[in-house]
C-alpha atoms as a PDB file:
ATOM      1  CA  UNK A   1      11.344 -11.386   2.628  1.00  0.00           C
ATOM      2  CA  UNK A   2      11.718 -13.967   0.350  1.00  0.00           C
ATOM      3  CA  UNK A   3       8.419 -15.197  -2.340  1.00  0.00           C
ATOM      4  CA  UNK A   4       7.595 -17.375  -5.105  1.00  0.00           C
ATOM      5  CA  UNK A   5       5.944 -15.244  -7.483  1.00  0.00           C
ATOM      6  CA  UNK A   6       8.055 -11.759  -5.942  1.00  0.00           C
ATOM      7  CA  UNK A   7      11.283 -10.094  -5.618  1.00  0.00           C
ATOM      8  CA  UNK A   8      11.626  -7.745  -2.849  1.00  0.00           C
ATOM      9  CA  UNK A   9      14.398  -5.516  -2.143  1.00  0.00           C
ATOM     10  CA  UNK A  10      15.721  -2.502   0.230  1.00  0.00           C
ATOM     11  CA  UNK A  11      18.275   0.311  -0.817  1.00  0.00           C
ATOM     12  CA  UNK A  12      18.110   3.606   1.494  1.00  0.00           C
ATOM     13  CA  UNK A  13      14.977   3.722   3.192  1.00  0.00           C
ATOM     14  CA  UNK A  14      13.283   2.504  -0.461  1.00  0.00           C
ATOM     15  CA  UNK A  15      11.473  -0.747  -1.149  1.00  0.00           C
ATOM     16  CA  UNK A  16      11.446  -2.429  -4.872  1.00  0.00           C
ATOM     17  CA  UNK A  17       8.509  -4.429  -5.496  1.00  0.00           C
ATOM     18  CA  UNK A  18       8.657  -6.595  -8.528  1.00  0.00           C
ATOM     19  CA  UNK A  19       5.868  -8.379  -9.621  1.00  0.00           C
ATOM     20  CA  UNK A  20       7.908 -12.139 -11.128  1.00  0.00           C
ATOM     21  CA  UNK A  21       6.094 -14.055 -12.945  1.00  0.00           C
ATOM     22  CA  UNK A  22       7.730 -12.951 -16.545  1.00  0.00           C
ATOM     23  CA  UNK A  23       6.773 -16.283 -18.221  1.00  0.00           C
ATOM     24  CA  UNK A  24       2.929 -15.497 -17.353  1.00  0.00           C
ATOM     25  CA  UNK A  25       3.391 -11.769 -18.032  1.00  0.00           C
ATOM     26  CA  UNK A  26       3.272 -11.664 -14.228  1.00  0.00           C
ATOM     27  CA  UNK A  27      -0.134 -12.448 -14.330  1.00  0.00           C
ATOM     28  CA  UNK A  28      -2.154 -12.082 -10.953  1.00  0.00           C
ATOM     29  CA  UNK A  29      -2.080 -15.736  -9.693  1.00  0.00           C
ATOM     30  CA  UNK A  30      -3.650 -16.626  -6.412  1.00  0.00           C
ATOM     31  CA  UNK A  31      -0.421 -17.318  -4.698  1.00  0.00           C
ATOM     32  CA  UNK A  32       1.053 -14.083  -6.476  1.00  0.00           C
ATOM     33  CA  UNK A  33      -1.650 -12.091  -4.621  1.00  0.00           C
ATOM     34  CA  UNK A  34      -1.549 -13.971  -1.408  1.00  0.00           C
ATOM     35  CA  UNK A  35       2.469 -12.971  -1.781  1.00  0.00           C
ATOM     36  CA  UNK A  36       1.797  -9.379  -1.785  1.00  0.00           C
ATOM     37  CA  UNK A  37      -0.467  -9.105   0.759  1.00  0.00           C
ATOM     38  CA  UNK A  38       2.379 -10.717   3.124  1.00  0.00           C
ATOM     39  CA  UNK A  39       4.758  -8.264   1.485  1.00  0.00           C
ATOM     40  CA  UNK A  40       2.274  -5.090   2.313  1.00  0.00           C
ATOM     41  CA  UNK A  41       2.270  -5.831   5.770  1.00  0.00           C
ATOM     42  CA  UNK A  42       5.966  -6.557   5.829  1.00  0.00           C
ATOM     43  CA  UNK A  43       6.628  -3.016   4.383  1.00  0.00           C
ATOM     44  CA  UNK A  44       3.873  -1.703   6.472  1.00  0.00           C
ATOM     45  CA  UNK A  45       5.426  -2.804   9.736  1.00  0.00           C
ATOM     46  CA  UNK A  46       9.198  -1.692   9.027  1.00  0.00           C
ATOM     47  CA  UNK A  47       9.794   2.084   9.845  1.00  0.00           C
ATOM     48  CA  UNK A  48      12.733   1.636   7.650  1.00  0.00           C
ATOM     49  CA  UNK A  49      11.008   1.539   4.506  1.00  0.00           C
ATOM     50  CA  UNK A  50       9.730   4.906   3.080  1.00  0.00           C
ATOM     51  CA  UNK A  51       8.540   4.154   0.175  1.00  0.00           C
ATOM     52  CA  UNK A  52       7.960   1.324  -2.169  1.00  0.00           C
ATOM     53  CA  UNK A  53       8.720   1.251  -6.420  1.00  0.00           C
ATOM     54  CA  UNK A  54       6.572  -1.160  -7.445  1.00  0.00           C
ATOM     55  CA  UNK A  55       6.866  -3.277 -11.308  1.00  0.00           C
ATOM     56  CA  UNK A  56       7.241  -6.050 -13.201  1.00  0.00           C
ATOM     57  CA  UNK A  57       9.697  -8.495 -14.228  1.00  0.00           C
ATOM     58  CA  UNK A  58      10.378  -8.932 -18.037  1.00  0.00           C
ATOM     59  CA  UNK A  59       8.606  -6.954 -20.627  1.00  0.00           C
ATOM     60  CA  UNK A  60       5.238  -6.582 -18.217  1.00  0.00           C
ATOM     61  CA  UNK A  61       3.986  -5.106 -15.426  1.00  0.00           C
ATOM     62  CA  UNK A  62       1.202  -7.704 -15.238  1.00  0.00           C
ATOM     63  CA  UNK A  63      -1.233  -9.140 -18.418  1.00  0.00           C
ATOM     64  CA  UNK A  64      -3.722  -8.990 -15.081  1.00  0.00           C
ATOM     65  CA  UNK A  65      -5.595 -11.685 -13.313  1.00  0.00           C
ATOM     66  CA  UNK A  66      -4.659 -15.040 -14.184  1.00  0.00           C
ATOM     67  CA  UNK A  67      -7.223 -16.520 -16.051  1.00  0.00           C
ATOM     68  CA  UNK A  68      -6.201 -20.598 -15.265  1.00  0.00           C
ATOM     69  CA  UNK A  69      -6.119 -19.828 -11.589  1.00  0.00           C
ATOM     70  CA  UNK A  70      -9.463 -17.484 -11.405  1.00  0.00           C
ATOM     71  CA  UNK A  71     -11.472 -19.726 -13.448  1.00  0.00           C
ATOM     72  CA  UNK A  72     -12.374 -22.372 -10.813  1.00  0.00           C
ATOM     73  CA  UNK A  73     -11.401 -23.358  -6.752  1.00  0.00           C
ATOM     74  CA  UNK A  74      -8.674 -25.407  -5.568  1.00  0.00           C
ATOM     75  CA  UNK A  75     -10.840 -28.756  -7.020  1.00  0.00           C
ATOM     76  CA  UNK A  76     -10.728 -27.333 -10.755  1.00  0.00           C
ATOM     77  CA  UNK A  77     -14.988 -26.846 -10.214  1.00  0.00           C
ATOM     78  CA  UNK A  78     -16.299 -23.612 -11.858  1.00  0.00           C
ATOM     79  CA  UNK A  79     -16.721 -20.905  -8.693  1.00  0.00           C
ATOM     80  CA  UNK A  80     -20.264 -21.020  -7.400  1.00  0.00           C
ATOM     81  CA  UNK A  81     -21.965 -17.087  -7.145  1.00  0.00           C
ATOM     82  CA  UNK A  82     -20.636 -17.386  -3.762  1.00  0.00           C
ATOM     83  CA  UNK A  83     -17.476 -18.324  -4.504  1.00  0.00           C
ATOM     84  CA  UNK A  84     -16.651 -15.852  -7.181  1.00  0.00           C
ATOM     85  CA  UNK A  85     -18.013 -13.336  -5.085  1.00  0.00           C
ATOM     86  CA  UNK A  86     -15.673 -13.919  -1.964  1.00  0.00           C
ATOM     87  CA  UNK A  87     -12.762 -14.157  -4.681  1.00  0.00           C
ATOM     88  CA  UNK A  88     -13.444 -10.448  -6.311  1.00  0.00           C
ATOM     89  CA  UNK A  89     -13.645  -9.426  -2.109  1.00  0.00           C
ATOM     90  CA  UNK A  90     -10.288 -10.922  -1.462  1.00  0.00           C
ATOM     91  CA  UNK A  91      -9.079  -9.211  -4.701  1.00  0.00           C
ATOM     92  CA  UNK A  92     -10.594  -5.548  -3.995  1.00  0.00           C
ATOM     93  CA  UNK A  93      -9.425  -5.832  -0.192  1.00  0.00           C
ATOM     94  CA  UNK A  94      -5.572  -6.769  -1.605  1.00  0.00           C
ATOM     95  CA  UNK A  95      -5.605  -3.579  -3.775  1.00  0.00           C
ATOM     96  CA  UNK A  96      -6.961  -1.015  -1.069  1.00  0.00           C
ATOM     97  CA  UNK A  97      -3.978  -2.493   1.349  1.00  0.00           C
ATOM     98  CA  UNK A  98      -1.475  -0.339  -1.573  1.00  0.00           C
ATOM     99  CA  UNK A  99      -5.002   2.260  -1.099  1.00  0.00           C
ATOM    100  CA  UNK A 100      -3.969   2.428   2.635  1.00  0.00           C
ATOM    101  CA  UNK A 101      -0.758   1.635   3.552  1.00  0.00           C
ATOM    102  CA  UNK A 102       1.042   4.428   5.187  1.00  0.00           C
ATOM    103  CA  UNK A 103       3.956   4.382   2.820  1.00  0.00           C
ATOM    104  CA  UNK A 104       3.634   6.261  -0.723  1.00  0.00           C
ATOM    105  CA  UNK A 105       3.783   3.349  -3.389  1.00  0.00           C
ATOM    106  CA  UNK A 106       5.354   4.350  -6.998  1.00  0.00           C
ATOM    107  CA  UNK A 107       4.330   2.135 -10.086  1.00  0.00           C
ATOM    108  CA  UNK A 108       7.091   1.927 -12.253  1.00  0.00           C
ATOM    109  CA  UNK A 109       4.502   0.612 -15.258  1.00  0.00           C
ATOM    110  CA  UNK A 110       7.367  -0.732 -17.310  1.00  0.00           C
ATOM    111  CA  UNK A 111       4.877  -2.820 -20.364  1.00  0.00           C
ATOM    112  CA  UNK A 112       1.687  -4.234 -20.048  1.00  0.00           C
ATOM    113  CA  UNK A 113      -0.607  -3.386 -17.434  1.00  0.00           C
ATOM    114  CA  UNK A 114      -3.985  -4.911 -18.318  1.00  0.00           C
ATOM    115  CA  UNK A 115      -7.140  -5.364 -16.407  1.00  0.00           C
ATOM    116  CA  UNK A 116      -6.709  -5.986 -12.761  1.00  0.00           C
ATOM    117  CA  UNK A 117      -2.863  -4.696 -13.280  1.00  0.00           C
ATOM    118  CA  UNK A 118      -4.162  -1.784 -15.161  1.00  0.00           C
ATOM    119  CA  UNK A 119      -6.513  -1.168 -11.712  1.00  0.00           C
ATOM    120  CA  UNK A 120      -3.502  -1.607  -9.685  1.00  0.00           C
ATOM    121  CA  UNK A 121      -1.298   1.494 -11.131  1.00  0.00           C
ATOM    122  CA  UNK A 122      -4.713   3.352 -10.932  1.00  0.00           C
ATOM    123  CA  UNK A 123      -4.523   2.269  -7.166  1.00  0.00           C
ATOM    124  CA  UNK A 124      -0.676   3.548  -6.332  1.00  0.00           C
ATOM    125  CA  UNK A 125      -0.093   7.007  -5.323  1.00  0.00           C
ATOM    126  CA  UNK A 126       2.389   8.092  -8.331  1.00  0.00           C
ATOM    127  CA  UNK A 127       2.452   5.979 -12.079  1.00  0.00           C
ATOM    128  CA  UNK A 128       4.993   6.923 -14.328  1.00  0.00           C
ATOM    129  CA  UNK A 129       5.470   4.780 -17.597  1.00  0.00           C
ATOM    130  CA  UNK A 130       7.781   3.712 -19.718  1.00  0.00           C
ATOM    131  CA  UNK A 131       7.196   4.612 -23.455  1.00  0.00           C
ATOM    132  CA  UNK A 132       6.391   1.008 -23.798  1.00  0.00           C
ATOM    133  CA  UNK A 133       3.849   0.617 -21.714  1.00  0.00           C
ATOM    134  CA  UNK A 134      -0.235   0.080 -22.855  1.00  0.00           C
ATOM    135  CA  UNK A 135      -2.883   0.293 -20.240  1.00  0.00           C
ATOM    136  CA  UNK A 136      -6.174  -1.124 -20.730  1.00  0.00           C
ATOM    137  CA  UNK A 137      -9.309  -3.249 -19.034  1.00  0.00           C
ATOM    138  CA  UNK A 138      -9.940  -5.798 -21.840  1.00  0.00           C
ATOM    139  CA  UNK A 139     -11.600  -8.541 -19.341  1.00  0.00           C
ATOM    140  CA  UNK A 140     -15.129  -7.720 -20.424  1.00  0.00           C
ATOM    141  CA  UNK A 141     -14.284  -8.980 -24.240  1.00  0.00           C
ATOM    142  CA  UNK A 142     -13.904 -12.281 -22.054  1.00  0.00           C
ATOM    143  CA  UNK A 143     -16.828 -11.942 -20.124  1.00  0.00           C
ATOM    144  CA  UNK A 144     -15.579 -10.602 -16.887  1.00  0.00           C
ATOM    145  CA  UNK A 145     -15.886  -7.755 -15.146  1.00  0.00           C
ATOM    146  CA  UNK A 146     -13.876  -5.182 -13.659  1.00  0.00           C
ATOM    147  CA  UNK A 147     -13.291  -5.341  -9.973  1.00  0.00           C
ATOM    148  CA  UNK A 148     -11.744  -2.675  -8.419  1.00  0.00           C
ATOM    149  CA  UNK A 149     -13.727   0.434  -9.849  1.00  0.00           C
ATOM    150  CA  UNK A 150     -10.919   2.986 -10.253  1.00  0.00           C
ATOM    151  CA  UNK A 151     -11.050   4.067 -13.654  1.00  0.00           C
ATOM    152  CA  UNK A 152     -13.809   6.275 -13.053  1.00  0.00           C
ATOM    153  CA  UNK A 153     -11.797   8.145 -10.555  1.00  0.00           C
ATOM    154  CA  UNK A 154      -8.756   8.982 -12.792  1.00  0.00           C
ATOM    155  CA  UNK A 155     -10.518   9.805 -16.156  1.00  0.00           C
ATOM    156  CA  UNK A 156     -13.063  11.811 -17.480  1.00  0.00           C
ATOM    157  CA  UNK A 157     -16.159  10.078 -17.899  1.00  0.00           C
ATOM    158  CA  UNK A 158     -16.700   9.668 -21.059  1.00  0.00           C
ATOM    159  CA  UNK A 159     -13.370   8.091 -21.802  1.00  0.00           C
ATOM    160  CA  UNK A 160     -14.157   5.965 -18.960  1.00  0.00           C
ATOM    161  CA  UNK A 161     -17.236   4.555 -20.454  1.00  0.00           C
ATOM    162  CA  UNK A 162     -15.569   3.930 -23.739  1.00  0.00           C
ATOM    163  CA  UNK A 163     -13.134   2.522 -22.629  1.00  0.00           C
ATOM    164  CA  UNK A 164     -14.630  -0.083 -20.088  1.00  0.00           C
ATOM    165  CA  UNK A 165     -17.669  -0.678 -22.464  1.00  0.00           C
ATOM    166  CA  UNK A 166     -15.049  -1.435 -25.112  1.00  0.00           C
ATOM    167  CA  UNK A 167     -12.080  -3.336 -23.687  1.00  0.00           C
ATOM    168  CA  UNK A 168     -10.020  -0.946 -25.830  1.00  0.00           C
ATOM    169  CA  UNK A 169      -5.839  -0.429 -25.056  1.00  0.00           C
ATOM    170  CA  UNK A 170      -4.269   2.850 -24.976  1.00  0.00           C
ATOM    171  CA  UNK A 171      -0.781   3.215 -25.533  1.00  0.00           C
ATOM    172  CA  UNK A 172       1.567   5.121 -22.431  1.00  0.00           C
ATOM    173  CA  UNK A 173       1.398   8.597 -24.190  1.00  0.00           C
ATOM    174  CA  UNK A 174      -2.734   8.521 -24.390  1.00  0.00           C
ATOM    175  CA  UNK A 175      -2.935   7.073 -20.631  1.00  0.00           C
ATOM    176  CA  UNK A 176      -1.035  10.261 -19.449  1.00  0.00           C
ATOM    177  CA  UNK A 177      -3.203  12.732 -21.155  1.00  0.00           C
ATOM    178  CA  UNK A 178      -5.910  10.748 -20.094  1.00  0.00           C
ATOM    179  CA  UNK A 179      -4.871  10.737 -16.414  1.00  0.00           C
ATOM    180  CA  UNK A 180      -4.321   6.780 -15.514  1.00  0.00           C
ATOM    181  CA  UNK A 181      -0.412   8.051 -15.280  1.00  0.00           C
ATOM    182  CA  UNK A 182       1.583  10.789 -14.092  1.00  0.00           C
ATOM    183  CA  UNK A 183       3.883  10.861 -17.295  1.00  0.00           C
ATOM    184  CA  UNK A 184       5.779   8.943 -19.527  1.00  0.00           C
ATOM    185  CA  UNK A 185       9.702   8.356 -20.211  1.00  0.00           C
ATOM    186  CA  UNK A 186      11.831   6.575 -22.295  1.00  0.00           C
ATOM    187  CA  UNK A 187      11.854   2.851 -21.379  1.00  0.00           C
ATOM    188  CA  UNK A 188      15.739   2.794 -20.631  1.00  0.00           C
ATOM    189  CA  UNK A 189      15.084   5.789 -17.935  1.00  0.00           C
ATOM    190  CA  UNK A 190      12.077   4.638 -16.029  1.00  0.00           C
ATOM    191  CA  UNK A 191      13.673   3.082 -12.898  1.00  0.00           C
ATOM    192  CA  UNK A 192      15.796   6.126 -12.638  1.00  0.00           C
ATOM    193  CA  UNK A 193      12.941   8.277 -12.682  1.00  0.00           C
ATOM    194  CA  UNK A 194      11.079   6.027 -10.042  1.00  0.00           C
ATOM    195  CA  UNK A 195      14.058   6.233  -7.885  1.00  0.00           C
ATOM    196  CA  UNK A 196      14.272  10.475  -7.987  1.00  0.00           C
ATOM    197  CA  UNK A 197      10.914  10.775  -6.904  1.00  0.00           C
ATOM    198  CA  UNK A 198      11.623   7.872  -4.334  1.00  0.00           C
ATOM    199  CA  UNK A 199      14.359  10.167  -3.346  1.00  0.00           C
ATOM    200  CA  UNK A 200      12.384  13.257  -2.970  1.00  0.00           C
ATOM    201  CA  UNK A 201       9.665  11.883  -0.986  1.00  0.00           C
ATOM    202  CA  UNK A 202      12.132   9.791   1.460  1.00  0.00           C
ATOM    203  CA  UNK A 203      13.417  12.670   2.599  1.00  0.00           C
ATOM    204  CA  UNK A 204      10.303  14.740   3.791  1.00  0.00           C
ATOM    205  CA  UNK A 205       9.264  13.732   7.386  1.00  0.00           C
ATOM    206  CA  UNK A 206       6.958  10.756   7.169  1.00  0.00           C
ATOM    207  CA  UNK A 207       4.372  11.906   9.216  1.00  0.00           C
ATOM    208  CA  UNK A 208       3.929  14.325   6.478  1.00  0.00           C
ATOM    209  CA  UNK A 209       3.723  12.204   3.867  1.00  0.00           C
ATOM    210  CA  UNK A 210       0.927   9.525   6.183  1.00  0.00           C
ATOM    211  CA  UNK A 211      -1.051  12.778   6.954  1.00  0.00           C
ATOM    212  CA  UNK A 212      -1.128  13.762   3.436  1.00  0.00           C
ATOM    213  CA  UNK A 213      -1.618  10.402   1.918  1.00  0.00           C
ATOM    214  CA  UNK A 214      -4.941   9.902   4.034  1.00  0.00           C
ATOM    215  CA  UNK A 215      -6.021  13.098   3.418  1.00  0.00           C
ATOM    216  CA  UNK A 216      -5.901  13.137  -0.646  1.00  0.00           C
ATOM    217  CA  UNK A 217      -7.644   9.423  -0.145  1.00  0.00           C
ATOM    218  CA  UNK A 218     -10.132  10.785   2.245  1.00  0.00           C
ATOM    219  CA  UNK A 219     -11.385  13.217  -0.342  1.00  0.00           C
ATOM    220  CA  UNK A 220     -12.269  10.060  -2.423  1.00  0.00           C
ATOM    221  CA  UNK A 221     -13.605   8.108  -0.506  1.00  0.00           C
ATOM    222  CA  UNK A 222     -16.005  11.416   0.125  1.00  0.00           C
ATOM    223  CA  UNK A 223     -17.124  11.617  -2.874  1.00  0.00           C
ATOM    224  CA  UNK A 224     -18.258   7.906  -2.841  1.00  0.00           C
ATOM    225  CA  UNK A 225     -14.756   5.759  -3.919  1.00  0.00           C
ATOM    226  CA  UNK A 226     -15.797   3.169  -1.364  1.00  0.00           C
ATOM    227  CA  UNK A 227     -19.366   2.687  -1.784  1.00  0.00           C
ATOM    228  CA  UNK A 228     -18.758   2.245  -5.732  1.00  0.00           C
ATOM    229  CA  UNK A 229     -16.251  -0.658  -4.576  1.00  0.00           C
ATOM    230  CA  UNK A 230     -19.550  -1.990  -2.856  1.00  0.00           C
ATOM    231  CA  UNK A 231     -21.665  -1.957  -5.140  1.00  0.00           C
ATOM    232  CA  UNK A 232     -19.432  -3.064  -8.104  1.00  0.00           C
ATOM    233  CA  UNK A 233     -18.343  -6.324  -6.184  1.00  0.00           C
ATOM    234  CA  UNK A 234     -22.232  -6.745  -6.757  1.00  0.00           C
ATOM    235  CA  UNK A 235     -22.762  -6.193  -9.894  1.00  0.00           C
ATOM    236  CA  UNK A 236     -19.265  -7.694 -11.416  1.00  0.00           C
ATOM    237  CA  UNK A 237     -20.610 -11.060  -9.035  1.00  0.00           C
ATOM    238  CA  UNK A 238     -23.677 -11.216 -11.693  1.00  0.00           C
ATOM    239  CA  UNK A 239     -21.444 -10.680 -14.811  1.00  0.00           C
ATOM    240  CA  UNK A 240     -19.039 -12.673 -14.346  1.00  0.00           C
ATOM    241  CA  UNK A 241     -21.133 -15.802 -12.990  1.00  0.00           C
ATOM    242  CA  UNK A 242     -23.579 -15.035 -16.019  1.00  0.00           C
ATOM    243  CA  UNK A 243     -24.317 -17.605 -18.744  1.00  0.00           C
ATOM    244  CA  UNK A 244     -23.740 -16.027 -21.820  1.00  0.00           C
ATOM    245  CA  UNK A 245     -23.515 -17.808 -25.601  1.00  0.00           C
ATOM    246  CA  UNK A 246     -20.032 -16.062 -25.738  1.00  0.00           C
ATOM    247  CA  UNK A 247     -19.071 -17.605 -22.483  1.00  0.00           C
ATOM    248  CA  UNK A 248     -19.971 -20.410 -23.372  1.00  0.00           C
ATOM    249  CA  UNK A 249     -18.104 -21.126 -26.214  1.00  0.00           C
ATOM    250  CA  UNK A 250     -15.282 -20.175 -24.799  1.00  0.00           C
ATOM    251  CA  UNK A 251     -15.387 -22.499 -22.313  1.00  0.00           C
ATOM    252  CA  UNK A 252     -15.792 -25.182 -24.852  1.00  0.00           C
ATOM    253  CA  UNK A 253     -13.101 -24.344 -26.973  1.00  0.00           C
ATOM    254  CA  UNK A 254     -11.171 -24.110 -24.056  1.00  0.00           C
ATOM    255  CA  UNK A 255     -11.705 -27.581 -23.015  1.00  0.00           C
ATOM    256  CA  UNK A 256     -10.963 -28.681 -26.104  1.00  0.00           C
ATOM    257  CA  UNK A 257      -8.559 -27.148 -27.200  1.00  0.00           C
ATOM    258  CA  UNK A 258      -6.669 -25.280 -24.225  1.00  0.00           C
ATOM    259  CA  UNK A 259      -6.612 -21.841 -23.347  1.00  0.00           C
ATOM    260  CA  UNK A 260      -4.282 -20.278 -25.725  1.00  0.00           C
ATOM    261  CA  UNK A 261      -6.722 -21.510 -28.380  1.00  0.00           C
ATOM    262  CA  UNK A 262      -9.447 -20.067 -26.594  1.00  0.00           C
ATOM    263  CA  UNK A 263      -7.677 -16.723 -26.765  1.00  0.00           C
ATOM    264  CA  UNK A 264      -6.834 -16.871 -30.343  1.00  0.00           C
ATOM    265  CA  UNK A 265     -10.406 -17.168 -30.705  1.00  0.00           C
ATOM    266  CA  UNK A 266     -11.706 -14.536 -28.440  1.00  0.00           C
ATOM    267  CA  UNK A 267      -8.763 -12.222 -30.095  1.00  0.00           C
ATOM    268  CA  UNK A 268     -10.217 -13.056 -33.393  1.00  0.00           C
ATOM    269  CA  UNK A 269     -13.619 -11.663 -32.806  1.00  0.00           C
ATOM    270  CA  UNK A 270     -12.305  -8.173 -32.507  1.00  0.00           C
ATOM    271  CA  UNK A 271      -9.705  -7.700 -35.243  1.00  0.00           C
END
């Protein structure tokens, strides 16, 4: 398979899945996600494959959705309510293909993994980290709102709440006691690491490993994983169509003066 914005690669019944867009951070671009879709269904269809590392080129997993190509539709016009909400659909259905597919998917979370990215480790079946990763779902200091409602699911609730009401960034070490990843190693070893437990699961009998998969995702969805999707596609339409002063003004400065200067500014208000 050969992409744009992805590398794709098969050694011994194992697929790597890198996320390449290092001069964006690998940020989630339209065609990125468009891209991975094709490349789930690739992987889903060869009985080669047994499971799938999945990272990120450079020194990021993925900053998380790209701003520039989420802001507006293909004629640069702001998304109507509409719009956004079939958008933050498309997104939640791309993440629940990794939710479903048949084949165990390991993030190998190898720096950044921020917002939608951050949702997407959540989302694989096994997250280790490199030491220099930092996890975190700062969109709502820009006035979005998170889409695919994982968090909830992997840590307690108050930390949760803090750190969704806050936008705040946790470091590898505090994700892993927290429960957003398996563990953490030294940056140097993480591909190794992905590949032993790559190793170890390729070699139990895959209808195993399909039976098992759907069953630890069924007792999720039981206690009401899909129906928060639901309703969060809702609510996250209102927030992040709403006119807000903050919103606003970054908008303007935006216009004005580009994004990065936009960022700067949004950065500035919580230092």
């Amino acid at each position: 398979m050969a992409f744009e914005t992805l590398l794709y690669d098969e050694q011994d019944g194992v697929g790597y899945l890198t996320l390449n867009r290092p001069d964006k951070l690998n940020a989630l671009s339209q065609t990125l996600m468009a891209e991975f879709r094709e490349a789930l269904e690739g992987i889903e269809a060869n009985p080669d494959v047994r499971v799938i590392i999945l990272t990120g080129a450079g020194r990021a997993f993925s900053a998380g959705f790209d701003i520039e190509s989420e802001a507006g539709g293909p004629d640069g016009e702001p998304l109507s309510v509409d719009g956004r909400r079939s958008r933050l659909r498309y997104s939640i259905e791309t993440f629940l293909m990794v939710w479903n597919l048949s084949k165990p998917v390991i993030a190998a979370v190898n720096g950044y993994a921020l917002g939608g990215a951050c949702e997407l480790v959540q989302v694989c079946d096994v997250k280790i980290a490199s030491d220099r990763a930092m996890l975190g779902e700062p969109e709502i200091r820009l006035g979005y709102g998170a889409p695919f409602l994982i968090t909830p699911y992997s840590v307690n609730l108050a930390m949760a709440k803090e750190m969704m009401l806050t936008g705040d960034i946790v470091d590898a070490h505090e994700a892993a006691r927290l429960g957003m990843v398996n563990r953490v190693v030294p940056h140097d070893d993480l591909l190794a690491e992905c590949q032993r437990v790559a190793h170890k699961i390729r070699n139990i009998p895959a209808i195993g490993i399909k039976t098992t998969k759907i069953s630890v995702n069924r007792a999720l969805e039981s206690a009401g994983f899909l129906s928060a999707l639901n309703h969060n596609l809702e609510l996250m339409t209102q927030f992040d169509t709403a006119d807000t002063p903050e919103q606003a003004e970054f908008s303007r400065i935006r216009a004005e003066q580009g994004l990065r200067a936009a960022l700067a500014w949004n950065r500035a208000r919580f230092e």
